[in-house]
PDB file of N, CA and C in Angstrom:
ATOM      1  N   UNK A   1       4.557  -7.838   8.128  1.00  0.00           N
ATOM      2  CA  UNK A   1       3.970  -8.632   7.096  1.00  0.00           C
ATOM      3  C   UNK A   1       2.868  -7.785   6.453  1.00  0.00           C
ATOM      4  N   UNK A   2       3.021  -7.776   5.116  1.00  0.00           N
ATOM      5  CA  UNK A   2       2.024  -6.994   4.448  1.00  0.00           C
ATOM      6  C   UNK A   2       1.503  -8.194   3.570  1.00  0.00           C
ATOM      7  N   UNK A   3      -0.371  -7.941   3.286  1.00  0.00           N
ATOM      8  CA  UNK A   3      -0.667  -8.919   2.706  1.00  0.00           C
ATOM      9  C   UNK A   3      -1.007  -7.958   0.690  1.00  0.00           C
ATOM     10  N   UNK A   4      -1.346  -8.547  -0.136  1.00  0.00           N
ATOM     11  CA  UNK A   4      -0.973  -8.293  -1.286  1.00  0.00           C
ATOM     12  C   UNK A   4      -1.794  -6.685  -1.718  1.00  0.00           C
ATOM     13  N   UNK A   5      -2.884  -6.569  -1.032  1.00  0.00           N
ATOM     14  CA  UNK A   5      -3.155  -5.202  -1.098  1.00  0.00           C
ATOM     15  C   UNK A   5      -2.418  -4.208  -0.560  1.00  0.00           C
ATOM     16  N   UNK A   6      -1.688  -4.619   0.668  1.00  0.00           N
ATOM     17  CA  UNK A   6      -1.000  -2.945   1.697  1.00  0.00           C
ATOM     18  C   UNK A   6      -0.116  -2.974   0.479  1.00  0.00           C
ATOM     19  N   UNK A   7       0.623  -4.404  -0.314  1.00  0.00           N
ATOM     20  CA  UNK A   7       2.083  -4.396  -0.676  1.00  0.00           C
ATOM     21  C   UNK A   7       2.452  -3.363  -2.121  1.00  0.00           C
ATOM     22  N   UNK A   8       0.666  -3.016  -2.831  1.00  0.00           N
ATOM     23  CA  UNK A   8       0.346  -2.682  -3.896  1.00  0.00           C
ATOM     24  C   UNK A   8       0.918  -1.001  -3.675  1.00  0.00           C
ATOM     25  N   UNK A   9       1.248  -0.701  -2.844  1.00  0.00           N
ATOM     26  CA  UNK A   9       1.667   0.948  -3.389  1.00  0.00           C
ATOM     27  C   UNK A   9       3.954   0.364  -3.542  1.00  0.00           C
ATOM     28  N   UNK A  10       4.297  -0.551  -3.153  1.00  0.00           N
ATOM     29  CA  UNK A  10       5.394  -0.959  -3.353  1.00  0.00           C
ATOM     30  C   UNK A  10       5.622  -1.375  -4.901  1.00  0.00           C
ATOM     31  N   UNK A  11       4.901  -3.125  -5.051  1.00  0.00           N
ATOM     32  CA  UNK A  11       4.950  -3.235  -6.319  1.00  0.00           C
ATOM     33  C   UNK A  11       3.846  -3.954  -7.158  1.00  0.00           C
ATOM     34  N   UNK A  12       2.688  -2.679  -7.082  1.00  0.00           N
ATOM     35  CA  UNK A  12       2.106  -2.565  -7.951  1.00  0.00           C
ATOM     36  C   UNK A  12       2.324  -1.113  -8.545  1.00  0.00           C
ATOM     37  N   UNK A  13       2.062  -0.481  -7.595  1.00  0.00           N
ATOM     38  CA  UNK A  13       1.925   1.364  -8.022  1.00  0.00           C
ATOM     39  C   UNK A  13       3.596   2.037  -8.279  1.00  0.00           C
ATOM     40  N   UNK A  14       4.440   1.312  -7.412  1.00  0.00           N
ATOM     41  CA  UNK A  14       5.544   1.889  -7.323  1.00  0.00           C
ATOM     42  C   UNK A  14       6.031   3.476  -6.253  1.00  0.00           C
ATOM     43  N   UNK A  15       4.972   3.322  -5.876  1.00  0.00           N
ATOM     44  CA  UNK A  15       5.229   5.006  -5.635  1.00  0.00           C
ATOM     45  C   UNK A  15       6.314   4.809  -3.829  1.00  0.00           C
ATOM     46  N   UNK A  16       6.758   3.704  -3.820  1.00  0.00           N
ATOM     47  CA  UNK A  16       7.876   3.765  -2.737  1.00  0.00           C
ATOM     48  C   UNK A  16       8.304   2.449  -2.706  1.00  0.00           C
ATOM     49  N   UNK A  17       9.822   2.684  -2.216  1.00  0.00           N
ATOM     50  CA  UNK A  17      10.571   1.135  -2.555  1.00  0.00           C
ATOM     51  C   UNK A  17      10.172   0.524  -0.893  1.00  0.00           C
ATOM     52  N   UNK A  18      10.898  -0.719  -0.397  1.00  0.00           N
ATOM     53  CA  UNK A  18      10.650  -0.931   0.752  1.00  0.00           C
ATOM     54  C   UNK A  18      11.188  -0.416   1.275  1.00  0.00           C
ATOM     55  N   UNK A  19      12.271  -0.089   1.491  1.00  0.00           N
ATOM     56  CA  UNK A  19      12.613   0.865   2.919  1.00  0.00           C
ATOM     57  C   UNK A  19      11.795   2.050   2.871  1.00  0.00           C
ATOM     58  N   UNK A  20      11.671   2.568   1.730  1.00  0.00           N
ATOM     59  CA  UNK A  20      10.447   3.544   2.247  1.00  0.00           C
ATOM     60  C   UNK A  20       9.122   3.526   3.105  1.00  0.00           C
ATOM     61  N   UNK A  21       8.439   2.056   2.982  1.00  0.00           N
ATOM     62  CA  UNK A  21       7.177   1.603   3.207  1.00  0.00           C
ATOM     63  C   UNK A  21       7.085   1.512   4.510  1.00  0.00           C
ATOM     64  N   UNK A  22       8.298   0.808   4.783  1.00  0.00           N
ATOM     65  CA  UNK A  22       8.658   0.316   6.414  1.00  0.00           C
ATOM     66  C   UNK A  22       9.179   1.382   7.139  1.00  0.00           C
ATOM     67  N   UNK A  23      10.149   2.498   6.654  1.00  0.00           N
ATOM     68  CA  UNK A  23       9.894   3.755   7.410  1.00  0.00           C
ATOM     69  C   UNK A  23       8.536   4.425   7.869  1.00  0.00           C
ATOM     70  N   UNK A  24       7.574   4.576   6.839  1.00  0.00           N
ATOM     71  CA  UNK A  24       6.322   5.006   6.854  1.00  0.00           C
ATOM     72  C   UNK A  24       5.783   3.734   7.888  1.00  0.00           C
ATOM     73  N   UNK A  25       5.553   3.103   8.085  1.00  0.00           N
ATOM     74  CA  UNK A  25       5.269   1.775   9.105  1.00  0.00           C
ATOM     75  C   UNK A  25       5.388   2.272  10.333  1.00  0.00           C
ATOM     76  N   UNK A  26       6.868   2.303  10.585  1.00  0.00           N
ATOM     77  CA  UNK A  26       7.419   2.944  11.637  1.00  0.00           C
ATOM     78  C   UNK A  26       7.280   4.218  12.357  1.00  0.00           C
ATOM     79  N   UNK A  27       6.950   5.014  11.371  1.00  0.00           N
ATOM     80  CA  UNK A  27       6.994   6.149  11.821  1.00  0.00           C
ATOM     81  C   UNK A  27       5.781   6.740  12.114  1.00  0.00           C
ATOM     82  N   UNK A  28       4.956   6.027  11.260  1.00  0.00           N
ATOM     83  CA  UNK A  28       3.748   6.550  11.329  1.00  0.00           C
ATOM     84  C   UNK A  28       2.180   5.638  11.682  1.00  0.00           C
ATOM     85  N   UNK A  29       3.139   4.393  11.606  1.00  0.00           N
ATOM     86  CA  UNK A  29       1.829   3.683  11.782  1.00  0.00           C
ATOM     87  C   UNK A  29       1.448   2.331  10.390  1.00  0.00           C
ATOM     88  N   UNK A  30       0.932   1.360  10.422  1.00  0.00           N
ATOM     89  CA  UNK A  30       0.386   0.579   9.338  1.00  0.00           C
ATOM     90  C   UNK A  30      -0.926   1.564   8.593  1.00  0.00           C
ATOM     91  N   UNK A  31      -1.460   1.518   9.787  1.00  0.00           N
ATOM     92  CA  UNK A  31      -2.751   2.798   8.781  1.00  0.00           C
ATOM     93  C   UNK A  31      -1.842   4.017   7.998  1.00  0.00           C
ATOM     94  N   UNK A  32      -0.863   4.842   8.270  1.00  0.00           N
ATOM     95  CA  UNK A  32      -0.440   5.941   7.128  1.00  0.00           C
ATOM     96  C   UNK A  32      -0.419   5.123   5.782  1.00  0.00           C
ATOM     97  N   UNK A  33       0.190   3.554   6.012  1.00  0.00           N
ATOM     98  CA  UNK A  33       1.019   2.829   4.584  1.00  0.00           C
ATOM     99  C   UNK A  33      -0.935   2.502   3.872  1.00  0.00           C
ATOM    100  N   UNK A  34      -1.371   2.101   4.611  1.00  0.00           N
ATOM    101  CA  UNK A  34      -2.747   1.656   4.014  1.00  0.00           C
ATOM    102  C   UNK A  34      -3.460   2.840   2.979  1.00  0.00           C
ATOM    103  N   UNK A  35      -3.326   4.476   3.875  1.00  0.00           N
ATOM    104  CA  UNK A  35      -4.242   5.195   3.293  1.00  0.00           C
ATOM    105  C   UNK A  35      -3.570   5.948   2.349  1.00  0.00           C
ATOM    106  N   UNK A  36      -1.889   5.684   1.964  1.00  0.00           N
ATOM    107  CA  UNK A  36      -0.608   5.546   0.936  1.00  0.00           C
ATOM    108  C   UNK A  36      -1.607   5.046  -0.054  1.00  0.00           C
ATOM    109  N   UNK A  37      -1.859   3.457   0.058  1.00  0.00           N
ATOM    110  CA  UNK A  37      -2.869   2.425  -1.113  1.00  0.00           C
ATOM    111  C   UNK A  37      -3.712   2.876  -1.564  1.00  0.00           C
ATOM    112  N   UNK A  38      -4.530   3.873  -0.588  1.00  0.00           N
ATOM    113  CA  UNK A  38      -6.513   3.595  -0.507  1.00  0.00           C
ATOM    114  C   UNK A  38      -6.373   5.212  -1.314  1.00  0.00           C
ATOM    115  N   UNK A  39      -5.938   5.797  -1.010  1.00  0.00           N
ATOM    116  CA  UNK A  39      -5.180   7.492  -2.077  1.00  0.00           C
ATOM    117  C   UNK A  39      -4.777   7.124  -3.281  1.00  0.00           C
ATOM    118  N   UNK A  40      -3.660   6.313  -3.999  1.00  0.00           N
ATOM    119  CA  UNK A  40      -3.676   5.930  -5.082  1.00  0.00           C
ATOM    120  C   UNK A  40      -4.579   5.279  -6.052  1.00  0.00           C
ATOM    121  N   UNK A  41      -5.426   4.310  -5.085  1.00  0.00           N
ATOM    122  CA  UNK A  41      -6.416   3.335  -5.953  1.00  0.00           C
ATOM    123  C   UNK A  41      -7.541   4.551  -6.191  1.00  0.00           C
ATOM    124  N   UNK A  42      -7.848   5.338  -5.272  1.00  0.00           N
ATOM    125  CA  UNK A  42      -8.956   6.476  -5.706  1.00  0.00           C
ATOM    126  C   UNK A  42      -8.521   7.444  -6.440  1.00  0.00           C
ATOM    127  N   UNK A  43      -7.149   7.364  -6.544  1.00  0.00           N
ATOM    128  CA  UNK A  43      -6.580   8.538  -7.919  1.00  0.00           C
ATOM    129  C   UNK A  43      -6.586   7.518  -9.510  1.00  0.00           C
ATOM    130  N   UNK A  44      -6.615   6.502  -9.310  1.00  0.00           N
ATOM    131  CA  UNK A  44      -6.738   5.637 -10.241  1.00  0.00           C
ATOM    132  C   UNK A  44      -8.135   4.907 -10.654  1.00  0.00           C
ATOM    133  N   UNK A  45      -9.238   5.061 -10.047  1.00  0.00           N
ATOM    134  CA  UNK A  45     -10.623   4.133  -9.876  1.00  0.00           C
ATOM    135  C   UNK A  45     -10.819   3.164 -10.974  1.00  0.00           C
ATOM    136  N   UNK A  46     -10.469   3.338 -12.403  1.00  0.00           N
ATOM    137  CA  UNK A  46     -10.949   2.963 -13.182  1.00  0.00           C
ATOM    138  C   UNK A  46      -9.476   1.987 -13.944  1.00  0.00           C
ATOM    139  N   UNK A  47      -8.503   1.938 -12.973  1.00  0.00           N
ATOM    140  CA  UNK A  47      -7.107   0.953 -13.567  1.00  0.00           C
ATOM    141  C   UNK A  47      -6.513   1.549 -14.650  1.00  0.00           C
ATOM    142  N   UNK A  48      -6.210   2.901 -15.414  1.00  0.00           N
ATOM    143  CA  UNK A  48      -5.623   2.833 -16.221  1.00  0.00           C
ATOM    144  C   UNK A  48      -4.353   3.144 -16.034  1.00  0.00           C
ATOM    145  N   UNK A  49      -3.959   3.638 -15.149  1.00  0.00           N
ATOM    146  CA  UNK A  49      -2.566   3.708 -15.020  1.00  0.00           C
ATOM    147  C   UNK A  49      -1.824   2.721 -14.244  1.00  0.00           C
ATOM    148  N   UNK A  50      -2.424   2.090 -13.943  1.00  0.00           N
ATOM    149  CA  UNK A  50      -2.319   0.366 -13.081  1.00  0.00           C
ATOM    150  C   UNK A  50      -3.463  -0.498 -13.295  1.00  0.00           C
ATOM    151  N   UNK A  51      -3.149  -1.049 -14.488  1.00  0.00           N
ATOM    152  CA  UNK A  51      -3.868  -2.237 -14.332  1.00  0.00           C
ATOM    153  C   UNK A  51      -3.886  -2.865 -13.517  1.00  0.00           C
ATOM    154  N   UNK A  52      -5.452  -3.387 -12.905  1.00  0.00           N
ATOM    155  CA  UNK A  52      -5.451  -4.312 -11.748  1.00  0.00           C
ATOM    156  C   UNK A  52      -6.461  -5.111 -12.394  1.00  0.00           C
ATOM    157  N   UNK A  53      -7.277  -6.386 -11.689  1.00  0.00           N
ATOM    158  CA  UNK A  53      -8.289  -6.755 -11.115  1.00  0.00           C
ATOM    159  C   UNK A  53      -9.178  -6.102 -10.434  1.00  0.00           C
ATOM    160  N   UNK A  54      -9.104  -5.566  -9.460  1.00  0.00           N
ATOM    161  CA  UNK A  54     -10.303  -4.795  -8.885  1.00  0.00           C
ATOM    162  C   UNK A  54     -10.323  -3.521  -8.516  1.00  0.00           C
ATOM    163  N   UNK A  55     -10.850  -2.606  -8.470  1.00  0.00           N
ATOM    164  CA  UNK A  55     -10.231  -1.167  -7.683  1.00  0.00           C
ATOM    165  C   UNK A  55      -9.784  -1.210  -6.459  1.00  0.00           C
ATOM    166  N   UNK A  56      -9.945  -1.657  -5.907  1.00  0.00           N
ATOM    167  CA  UNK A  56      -9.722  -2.020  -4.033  1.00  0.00           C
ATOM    168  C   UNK A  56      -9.323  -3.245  -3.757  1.00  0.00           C
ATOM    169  N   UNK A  57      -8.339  -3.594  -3.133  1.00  0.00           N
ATOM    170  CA  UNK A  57      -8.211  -4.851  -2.653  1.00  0.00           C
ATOM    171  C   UNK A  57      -7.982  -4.723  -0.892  1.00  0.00           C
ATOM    172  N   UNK A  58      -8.427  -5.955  -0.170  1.00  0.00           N
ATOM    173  CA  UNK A  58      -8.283  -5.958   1.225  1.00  0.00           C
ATOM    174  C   UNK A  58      -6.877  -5.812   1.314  1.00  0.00           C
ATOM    175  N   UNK A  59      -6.047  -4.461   2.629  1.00  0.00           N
ATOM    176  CA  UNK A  59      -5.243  -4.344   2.646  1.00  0.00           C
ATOM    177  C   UNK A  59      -5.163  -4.692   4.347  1.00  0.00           C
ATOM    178  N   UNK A  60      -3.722  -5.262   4.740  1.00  0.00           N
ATOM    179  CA  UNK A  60      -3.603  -5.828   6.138  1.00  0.00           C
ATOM    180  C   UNK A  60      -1.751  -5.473   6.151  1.00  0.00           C
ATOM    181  N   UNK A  61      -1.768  -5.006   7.414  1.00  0.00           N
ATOM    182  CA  UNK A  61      -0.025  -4.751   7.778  1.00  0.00           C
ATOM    183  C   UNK A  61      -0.206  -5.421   8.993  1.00  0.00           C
ATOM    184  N   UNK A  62       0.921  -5.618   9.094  1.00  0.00           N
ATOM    185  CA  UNK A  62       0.936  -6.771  10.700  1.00  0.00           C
ATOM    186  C   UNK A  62       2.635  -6.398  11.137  1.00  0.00           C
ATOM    187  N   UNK A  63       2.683  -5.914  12.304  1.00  0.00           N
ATOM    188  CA  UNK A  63       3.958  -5.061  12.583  1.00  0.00           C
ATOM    189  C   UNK A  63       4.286  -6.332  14.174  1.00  0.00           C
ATOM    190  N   UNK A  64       5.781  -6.370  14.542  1.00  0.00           N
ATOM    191  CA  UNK A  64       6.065  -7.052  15.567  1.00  0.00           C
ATOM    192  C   UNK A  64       7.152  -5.846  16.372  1.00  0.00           C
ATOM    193  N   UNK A  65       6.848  -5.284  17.463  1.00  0.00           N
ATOM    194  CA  UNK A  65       8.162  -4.883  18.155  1.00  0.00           C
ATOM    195  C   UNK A  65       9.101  -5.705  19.331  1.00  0.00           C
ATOM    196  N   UNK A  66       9.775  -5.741  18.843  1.00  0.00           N
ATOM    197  CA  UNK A  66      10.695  -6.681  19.948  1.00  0.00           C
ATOM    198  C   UNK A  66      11.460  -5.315  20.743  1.00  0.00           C
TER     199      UNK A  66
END
C-alpha cells in the first residue's frame, strides 16, 4: 500500500509504471521507492515540470510478506 505521496513518482511524475515500483519495493526496500519521490521533487522544487500543490508530500509504503 502506497499512500498518495510514495504513489507520486508512478502517477504523478511518471518516471516508472507499477511493476516497476513494486520491483524496486522488492528488491530494494520501500525507502529506495521513497528516495525515487524525495530525488524528483528536489529536481523539481519549484513544480514546473509537475505541477503540484506542495513540493513535498508525506510519503508512506506499507509492504506485507506472506
Amino acid at each position: 500500500m502506497l499512500s498518495d505521496g510514495a504513489s507520486r513518482l508512478v502517477d504523478r511524475f511518471h518516471l516508472a509504471d507499477w511493476a516497476e515500483a513494486l520491483k524496486l519495493i522488492r528488491d530494494h526496500g520501500p525507502a529506495a521507492l521513497i528516495r525515487e519521490v524525495r530525488t524528483a521533487e528536489l529536481s523539481d522544487a519549484d513544480g514546473q515540470r509537475w505541477p503540484r500543490g506542495k513540493a513535498h508530500d508525506d510519503a508512506a509504503v506499507a509492504t506485507v510478506t506472506l
